[in-house]
N, C-alpha and C. Protein backbone atom coordinates (compact mmCIF):
# COMPACT_ATOMS: atom_id res chain seq x y z
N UNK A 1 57.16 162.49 112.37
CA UNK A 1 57.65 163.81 111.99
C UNK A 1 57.03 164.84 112.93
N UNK A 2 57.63 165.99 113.55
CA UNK A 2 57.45 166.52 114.35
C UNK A 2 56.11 167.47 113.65
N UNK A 3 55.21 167.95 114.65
CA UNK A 3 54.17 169.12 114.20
C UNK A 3 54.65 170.18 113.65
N UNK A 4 53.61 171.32 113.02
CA UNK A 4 53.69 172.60 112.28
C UNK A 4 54.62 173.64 113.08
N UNK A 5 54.39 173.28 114.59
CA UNK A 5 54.66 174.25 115.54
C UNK A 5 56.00 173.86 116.55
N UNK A 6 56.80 173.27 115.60
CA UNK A 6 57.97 172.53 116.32
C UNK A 6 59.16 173.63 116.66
N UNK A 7 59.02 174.53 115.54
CA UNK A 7 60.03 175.54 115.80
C UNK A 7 59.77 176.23 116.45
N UNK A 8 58.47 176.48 116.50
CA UNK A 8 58.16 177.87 117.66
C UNK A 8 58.59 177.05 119.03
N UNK A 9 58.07 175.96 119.49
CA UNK A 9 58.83 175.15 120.85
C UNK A 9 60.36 175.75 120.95
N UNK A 10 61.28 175.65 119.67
CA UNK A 10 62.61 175.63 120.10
C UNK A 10 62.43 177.30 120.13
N UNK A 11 61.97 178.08 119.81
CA UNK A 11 62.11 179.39 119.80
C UNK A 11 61.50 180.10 121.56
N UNK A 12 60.72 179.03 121.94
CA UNK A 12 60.04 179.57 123.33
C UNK A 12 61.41 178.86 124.35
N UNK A 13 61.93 178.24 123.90
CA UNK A 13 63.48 177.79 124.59
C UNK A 13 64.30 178.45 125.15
N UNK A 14 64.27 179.34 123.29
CA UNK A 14 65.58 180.03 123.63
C UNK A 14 65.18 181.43 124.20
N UNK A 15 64.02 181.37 124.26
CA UNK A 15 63.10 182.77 124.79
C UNK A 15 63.47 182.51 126.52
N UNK A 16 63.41 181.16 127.31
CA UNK A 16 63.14 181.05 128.58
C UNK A 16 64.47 181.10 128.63
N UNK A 17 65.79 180.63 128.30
CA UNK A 17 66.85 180.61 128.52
C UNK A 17 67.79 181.69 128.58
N UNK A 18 67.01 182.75 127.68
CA UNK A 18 67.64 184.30 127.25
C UNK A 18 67.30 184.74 128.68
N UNK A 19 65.80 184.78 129.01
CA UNK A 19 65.01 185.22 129.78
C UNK A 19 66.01 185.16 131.31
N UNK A 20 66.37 183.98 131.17
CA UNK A 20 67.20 183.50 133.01
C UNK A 20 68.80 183.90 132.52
N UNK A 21 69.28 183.67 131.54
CA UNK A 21 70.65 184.79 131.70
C UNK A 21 70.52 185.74 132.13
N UNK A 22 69.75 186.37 131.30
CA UNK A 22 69.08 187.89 131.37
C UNK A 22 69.24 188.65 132.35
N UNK A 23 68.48 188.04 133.18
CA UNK A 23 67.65 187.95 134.76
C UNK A 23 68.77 188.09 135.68
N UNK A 24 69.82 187.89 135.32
CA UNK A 24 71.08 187.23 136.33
C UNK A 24 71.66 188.46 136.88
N UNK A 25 71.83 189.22 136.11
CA UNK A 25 72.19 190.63 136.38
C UNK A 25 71.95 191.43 137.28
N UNK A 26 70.76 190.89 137.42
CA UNK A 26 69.61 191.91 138.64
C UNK A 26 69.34 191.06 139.74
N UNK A 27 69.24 189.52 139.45
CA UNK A 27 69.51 189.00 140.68
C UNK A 27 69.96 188.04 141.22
N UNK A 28 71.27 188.21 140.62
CA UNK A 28 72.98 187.85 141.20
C UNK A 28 73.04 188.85 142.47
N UNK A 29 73.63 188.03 143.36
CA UNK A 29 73.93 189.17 144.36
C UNK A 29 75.11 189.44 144.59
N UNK A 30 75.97 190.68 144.87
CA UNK A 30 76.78 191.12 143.41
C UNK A 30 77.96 191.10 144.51
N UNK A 31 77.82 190.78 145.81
CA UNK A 31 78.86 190.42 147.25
C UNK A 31 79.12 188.92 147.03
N UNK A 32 78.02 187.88 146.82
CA UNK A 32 78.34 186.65 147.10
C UNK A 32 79.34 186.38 145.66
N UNK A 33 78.70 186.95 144.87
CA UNK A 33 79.57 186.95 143.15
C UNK A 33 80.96 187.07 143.37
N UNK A 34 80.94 188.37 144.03
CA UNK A 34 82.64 189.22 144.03
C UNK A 34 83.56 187.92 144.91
N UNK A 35 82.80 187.47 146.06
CA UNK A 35 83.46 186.59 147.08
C UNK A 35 84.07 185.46 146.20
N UNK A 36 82.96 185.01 145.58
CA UNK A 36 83.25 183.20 145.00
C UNK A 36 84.63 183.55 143.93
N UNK A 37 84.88 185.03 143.14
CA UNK A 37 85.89 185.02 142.07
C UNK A 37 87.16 185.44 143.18
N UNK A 38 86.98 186.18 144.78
CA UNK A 38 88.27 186.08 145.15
C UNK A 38 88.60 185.07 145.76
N UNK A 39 87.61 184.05 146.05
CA UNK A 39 87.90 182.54 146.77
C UNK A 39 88.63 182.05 145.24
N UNK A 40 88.48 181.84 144.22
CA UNK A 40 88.87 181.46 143.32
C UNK A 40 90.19 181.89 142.92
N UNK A 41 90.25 183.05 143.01
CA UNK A 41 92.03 183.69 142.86
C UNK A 41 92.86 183.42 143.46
N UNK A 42 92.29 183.74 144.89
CA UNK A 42 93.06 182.92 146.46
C UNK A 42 93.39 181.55 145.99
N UNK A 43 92.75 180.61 145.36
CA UNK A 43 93.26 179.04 145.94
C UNK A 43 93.99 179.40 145.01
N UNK A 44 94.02 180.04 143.50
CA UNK A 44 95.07 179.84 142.41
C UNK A 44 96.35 180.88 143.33
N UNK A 45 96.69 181.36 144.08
CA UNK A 45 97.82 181.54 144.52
C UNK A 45 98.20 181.15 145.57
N UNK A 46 97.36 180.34 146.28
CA UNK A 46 98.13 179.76 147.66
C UNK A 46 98.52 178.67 147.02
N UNK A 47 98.34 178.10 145.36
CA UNK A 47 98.75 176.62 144.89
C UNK A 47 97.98 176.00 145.06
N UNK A 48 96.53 175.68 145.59
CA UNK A 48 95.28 175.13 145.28
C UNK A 48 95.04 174.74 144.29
N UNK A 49 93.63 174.10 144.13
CA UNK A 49 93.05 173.66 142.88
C UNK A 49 92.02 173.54 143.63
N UNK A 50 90.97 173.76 142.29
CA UNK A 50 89.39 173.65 142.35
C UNK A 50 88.76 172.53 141.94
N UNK A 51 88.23 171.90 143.01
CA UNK A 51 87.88 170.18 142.51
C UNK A 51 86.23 170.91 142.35
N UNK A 52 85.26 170.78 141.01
CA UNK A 52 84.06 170.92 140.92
C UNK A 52 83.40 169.63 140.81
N UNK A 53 81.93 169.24 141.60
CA UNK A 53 81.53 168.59 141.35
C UNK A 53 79.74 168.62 141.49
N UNK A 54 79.12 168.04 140.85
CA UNK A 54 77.56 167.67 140.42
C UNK A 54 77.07 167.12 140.16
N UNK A 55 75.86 166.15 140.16
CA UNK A 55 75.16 164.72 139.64
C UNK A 55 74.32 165.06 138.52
N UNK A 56 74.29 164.26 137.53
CA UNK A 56 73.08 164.70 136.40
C UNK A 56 73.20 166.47 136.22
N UNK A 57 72.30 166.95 135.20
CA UNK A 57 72.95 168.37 134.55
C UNK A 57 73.55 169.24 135.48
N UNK A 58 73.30 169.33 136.44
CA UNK A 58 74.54 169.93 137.42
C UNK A 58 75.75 169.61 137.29
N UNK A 59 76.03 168.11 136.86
CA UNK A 59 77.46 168.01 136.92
C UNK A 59 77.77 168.29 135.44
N UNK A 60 76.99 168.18 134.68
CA UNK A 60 77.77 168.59 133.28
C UNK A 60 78.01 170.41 133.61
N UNK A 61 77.05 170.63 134.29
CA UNK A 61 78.10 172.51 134.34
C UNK A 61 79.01 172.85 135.04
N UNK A 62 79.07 171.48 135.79
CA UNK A 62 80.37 171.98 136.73
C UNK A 62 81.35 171.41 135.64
N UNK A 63 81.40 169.97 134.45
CA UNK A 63 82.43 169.89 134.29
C UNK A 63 82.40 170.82 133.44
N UNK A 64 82.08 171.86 132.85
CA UNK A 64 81.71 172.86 131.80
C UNK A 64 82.45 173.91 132.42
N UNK A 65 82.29 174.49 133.27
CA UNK A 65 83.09 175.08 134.43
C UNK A 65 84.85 175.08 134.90
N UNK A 66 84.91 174.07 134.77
CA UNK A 66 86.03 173.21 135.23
C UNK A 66 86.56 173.34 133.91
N UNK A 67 86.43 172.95 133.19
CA UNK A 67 86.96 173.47 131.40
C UNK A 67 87.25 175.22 131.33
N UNK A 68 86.09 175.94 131.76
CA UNK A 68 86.74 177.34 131.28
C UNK A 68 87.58 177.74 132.75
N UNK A 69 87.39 177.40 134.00
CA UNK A 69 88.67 177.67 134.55
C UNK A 69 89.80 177.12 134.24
N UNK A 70 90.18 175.98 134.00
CA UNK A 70 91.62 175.78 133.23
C UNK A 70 91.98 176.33 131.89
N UNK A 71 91.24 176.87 131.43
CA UNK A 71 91.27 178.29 130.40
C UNK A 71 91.71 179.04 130.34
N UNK A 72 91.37 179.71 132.08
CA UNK A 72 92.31 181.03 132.49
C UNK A 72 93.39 180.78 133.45
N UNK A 73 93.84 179.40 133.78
CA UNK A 73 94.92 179.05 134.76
C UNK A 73 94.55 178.89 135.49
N UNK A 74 93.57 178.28 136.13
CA UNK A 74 93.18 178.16 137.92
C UNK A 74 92.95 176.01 137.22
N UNK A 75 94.05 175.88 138.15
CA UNK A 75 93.93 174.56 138.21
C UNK A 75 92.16 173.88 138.37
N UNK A 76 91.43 173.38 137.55
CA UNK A 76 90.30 173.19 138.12
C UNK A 76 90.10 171.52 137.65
N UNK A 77 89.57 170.94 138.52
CA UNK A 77 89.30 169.27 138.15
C UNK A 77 87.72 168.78 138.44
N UNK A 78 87.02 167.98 137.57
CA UNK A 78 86.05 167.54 137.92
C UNK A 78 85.85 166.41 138.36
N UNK A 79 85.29 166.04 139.41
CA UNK A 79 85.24 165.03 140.77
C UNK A 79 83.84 164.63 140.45
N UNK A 80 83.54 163.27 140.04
CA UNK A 80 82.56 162.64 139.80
C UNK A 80 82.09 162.37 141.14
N UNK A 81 80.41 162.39 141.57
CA UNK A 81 79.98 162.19 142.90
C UNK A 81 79.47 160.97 142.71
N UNK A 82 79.88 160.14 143.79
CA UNK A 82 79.63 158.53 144.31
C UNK A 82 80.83 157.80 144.12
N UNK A 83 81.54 158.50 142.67
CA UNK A 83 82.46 157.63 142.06
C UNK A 83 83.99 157.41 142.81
N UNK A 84 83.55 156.50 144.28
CA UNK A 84 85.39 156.30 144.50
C UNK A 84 85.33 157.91 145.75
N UNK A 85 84.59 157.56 146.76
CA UNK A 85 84.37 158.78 148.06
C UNK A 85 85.74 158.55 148.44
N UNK A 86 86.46 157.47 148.87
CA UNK A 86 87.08 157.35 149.66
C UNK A 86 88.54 157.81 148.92
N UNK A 87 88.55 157.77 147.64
CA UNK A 87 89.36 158.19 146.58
C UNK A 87 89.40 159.71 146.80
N UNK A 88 88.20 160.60 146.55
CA UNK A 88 87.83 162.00 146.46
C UNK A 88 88.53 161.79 147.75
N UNK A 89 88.27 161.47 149.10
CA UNK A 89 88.60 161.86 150.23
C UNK A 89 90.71 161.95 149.79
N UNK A 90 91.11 161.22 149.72
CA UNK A 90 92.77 161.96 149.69
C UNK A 90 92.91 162.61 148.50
N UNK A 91 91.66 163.47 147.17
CA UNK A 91 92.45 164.24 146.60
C UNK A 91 92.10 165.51 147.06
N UNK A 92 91.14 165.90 147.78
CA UNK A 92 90.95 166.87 148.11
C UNK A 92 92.13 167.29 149.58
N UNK A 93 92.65 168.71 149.09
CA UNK A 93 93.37 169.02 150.44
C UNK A 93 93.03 170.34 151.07
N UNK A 94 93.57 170.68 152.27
CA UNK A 94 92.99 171.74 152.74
C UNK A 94 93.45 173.20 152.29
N UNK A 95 93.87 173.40 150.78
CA UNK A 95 94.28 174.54 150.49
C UNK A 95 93.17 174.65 148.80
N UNK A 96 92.74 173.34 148.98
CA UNK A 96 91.68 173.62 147.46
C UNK A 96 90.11 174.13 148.05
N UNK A 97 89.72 174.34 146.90
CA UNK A 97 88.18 175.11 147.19
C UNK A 97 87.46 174.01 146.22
N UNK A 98 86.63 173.93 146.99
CA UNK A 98 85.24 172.62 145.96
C UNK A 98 83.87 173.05 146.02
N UNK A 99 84.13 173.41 144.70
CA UNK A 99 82.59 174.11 144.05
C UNK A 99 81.50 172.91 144.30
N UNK A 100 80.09 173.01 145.04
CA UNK A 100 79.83 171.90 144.39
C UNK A 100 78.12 172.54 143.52
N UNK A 101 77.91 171.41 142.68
CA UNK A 101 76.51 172.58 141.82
C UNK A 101 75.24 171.16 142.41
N UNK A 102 74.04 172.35 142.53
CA UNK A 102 73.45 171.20 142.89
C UNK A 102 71.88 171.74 142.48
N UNK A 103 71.38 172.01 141.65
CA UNK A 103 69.80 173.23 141.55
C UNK A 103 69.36 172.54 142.93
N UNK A 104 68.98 171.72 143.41
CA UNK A 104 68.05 171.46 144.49
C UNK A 104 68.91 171.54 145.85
N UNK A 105 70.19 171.22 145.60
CA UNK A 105 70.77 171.16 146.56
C UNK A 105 70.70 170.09 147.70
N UNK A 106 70.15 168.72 147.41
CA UNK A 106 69.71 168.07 148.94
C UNK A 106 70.49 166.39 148.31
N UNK A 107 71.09 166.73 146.94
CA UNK A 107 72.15 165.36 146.53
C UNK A 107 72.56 164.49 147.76
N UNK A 108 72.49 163.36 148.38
CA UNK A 108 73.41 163.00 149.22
C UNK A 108 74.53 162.91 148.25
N UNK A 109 75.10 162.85 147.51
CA UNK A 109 76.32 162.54 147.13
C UNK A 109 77.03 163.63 146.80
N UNK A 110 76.83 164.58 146.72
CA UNK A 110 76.96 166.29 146.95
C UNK A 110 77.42 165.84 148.51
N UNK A 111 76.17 166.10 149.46
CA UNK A 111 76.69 166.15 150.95
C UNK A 111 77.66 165.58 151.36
N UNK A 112 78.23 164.19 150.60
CA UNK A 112 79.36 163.31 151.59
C UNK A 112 80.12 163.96 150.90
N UNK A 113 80.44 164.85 149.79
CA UNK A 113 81.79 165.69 149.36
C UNK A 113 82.04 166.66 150.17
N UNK A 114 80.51 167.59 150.60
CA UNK A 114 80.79 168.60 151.34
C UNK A 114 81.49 167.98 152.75
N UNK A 115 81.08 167.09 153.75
CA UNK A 115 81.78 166.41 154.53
C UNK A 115 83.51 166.09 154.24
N UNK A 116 83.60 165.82 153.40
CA UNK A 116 84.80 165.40 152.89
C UNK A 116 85.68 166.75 153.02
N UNK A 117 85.13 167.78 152.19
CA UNK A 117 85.85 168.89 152.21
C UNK A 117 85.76 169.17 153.55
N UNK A 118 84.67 169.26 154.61
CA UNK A 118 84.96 170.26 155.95
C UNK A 118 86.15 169.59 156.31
N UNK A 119 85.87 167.81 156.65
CA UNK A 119 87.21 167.29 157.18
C UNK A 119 88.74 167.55 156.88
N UNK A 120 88.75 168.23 155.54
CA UNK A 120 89.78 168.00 155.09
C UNK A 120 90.50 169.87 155.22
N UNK A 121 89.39 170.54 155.64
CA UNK A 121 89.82 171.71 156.43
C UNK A 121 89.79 172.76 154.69
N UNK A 122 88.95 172.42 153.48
CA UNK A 122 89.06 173.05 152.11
C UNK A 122 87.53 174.22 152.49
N UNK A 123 87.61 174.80 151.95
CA UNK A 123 86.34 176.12 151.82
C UNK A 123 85.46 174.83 150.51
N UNK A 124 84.16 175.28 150.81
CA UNK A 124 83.58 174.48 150.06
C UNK A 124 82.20 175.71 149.81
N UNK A 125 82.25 175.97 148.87
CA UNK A 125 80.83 176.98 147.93
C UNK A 125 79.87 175.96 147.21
N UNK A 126 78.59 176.39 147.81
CA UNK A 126 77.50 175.56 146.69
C UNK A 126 77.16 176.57 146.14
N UNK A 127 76.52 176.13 144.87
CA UNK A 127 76.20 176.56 143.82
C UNK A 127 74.51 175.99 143.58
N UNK A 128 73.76 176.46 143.98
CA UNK A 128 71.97 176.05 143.93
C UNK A 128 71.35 176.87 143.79
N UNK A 129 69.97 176.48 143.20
CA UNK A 129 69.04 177.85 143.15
C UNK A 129 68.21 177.69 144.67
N UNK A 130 68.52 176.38 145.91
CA UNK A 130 67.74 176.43 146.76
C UNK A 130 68.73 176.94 148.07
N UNK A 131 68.39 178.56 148.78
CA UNK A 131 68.98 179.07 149.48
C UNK A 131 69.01 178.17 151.01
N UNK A 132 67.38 177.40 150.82
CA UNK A 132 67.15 176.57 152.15
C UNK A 132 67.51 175.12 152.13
N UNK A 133 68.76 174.94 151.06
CA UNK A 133 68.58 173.49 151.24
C UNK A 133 70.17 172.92 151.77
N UNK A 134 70.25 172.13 152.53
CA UNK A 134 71.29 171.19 153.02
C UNK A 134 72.35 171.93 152.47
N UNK A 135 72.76 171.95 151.37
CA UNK A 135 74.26 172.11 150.98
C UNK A 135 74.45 173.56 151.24
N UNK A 136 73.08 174.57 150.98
CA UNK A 136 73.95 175.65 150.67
C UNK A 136 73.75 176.23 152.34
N UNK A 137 72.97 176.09 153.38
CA UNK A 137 73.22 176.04 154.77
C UNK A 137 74.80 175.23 155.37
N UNK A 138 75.13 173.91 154.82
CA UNK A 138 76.15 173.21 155.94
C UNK A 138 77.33 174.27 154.57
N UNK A 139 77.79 175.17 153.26
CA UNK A 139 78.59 175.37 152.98
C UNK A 139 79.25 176.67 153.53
N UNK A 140 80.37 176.33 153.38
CA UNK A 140 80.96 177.77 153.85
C UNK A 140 80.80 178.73 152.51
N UNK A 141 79.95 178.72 152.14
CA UNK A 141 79.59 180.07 150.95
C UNK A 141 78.44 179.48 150.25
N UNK A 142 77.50 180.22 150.12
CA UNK A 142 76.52 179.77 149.09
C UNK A 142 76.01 180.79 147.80
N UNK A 143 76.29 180.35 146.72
CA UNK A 143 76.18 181.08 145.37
C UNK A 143 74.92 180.68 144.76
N UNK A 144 73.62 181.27 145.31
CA UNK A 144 72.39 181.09 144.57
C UNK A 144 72.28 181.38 143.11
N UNK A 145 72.10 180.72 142.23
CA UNK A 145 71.62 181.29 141.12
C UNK A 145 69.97 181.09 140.67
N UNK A 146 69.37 181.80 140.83
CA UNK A 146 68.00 181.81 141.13
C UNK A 146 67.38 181.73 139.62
N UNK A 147 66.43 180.74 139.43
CA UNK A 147 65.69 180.05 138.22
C UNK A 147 64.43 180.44 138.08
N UNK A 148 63.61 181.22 137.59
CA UNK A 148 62.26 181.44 137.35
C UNK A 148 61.68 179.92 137.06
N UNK A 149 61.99 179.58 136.34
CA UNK A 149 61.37 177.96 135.17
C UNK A 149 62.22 177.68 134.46
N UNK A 150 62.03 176.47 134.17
CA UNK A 150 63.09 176.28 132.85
C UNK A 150 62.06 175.95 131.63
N UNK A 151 62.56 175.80 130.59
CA UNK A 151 62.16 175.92 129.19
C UNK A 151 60.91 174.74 129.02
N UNK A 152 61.31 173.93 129.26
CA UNK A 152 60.03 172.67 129.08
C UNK A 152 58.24 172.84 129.42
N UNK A 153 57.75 172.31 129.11
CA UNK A 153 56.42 172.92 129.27
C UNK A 153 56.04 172.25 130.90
N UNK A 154 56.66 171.32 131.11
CA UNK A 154 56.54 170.62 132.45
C UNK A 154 57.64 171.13 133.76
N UNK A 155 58.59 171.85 133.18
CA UNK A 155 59.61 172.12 134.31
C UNK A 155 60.47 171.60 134.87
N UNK A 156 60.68 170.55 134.37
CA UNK A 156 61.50 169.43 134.33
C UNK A 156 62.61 168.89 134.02
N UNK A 157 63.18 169.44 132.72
CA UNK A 157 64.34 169.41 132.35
C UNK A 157 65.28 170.51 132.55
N UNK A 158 66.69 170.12 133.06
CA UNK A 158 66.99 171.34 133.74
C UNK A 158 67.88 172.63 132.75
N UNK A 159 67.10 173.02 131.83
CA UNK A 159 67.66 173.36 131.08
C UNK A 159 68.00 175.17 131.19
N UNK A 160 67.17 175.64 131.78
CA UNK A 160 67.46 177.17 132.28
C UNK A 160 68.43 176.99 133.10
N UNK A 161 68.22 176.19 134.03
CA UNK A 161 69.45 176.25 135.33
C UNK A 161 70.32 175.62 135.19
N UNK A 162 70.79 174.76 134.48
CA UNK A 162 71.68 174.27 133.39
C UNK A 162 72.59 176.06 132.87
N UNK A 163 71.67 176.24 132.14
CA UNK A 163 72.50 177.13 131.54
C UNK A 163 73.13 178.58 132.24
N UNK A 164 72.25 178.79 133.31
CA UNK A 164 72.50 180.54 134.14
C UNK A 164 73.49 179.57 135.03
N UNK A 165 74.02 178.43 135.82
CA UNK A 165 74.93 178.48 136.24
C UNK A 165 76.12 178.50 135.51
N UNK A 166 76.41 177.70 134.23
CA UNK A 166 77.52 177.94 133.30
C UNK A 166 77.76 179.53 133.13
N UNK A 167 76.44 180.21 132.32
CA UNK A 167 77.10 181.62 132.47
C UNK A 167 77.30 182.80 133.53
N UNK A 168 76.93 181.97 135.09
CA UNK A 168 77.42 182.69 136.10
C UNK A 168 78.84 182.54 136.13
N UNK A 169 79.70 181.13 136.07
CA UNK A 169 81.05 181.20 136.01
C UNK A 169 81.67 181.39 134.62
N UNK A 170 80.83 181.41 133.52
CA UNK A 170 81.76 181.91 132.35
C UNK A 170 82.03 183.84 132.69
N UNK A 171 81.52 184.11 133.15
CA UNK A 171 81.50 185.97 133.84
C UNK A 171 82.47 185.63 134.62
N UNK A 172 82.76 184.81 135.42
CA UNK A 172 83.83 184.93 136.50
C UNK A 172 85.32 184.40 135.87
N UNK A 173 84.98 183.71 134.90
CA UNK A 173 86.05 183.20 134.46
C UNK A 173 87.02 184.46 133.41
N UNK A 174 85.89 185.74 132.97
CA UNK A 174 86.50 186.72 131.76
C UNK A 174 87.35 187.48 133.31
N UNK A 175 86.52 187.68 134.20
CA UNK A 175 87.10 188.65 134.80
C UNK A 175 88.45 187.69 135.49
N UNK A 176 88.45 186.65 135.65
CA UNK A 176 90.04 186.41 136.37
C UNK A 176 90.82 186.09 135.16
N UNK A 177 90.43 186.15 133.75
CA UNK A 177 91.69 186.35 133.06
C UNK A 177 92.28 187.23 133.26
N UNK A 178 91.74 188.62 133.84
CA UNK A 178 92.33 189.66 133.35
C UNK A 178 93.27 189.79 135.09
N UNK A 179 92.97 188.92 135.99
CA UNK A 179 93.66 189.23 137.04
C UNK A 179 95.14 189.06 137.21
């Protein structure tokens, strides 16, 4: 049975998690923001689609992501990484955009998508809190979402950055309903 002080844990949670939404406001940078929702409008009218993809809790926010853009009409699909490259390689075409999420950013299985997309001539945006790492240098756009800590007492579980990337694109997703 858990200790006296079990709730206060879940309460310092939702304290670190408030804390990095919070935070987003002030340092979101409010050009790369505006860019990623008109790259997003753009592919929904040239007839695009948004293939998102991520390994471990990254990829659950991209497929989290990928759910509230087909919400507001932007074709969006989630592309499992490792699963079937050579597969991903003919669905991606050169009029879709591929989000990919990565907090560290240095996934090889992230990178052979981003490859995939340059070849295939698609805009490809990472999504990391690391500005210096592999993906968000080789992408043609990089969407930092920057993480103080996450909730765990070790730092480990990715549960802040988990959550400030979902509600960086749930914000992008209110504003292209209304587009």
């Amino acid at each position: 049975m858990p200790g006296s002080n079990t709730f206060e844990k879940a309460r310092q949670v939702w304290h670190w998690e408030g804390r990095t939404v919070e935070r987003l406001s002030d340092s979101m940078d409010e050009e790369t923001f505006m860019k990623v929702v008109q790259l997003l409008h753009e592919c929904k009218l040239a007839g695009g689609r948004v293939l998102l993809s991520g390994k471990g809790t990254a990829g659950a926010a991209a497929r989290k992501v990928s759910y509230a853009l087909s919400c507001v009409d932007i074709p969006a699909f989630f592309v499992a990484p490792g699963d079937g490259i050579h597969a991903t390689s003919g669905l991606i075409q050169a009029k879709d955009l591929v989000l990919l999420f990565s907090k560290g950013g240095n996934t090889p299985e992230i990178q052979e998508l981003l490859d995939i997309a340059h070849n295939k001539r698609a805009r490809a945006v990472a999504i990391t809190s690391n500005p210096a790492s592999l993906l968000a240098i080789k992408s043609d756009h990089m969407l930092i979402v920057p993480v103080e800590r996450n909730a765990d007492d070790h730092n480990a579980l990715a549960t802040n950055s988990t959550m400030a990337m979902i509600a960086v694109f749930d914000a992008m997703a209110v504003i292209l309903k209304d587009y």
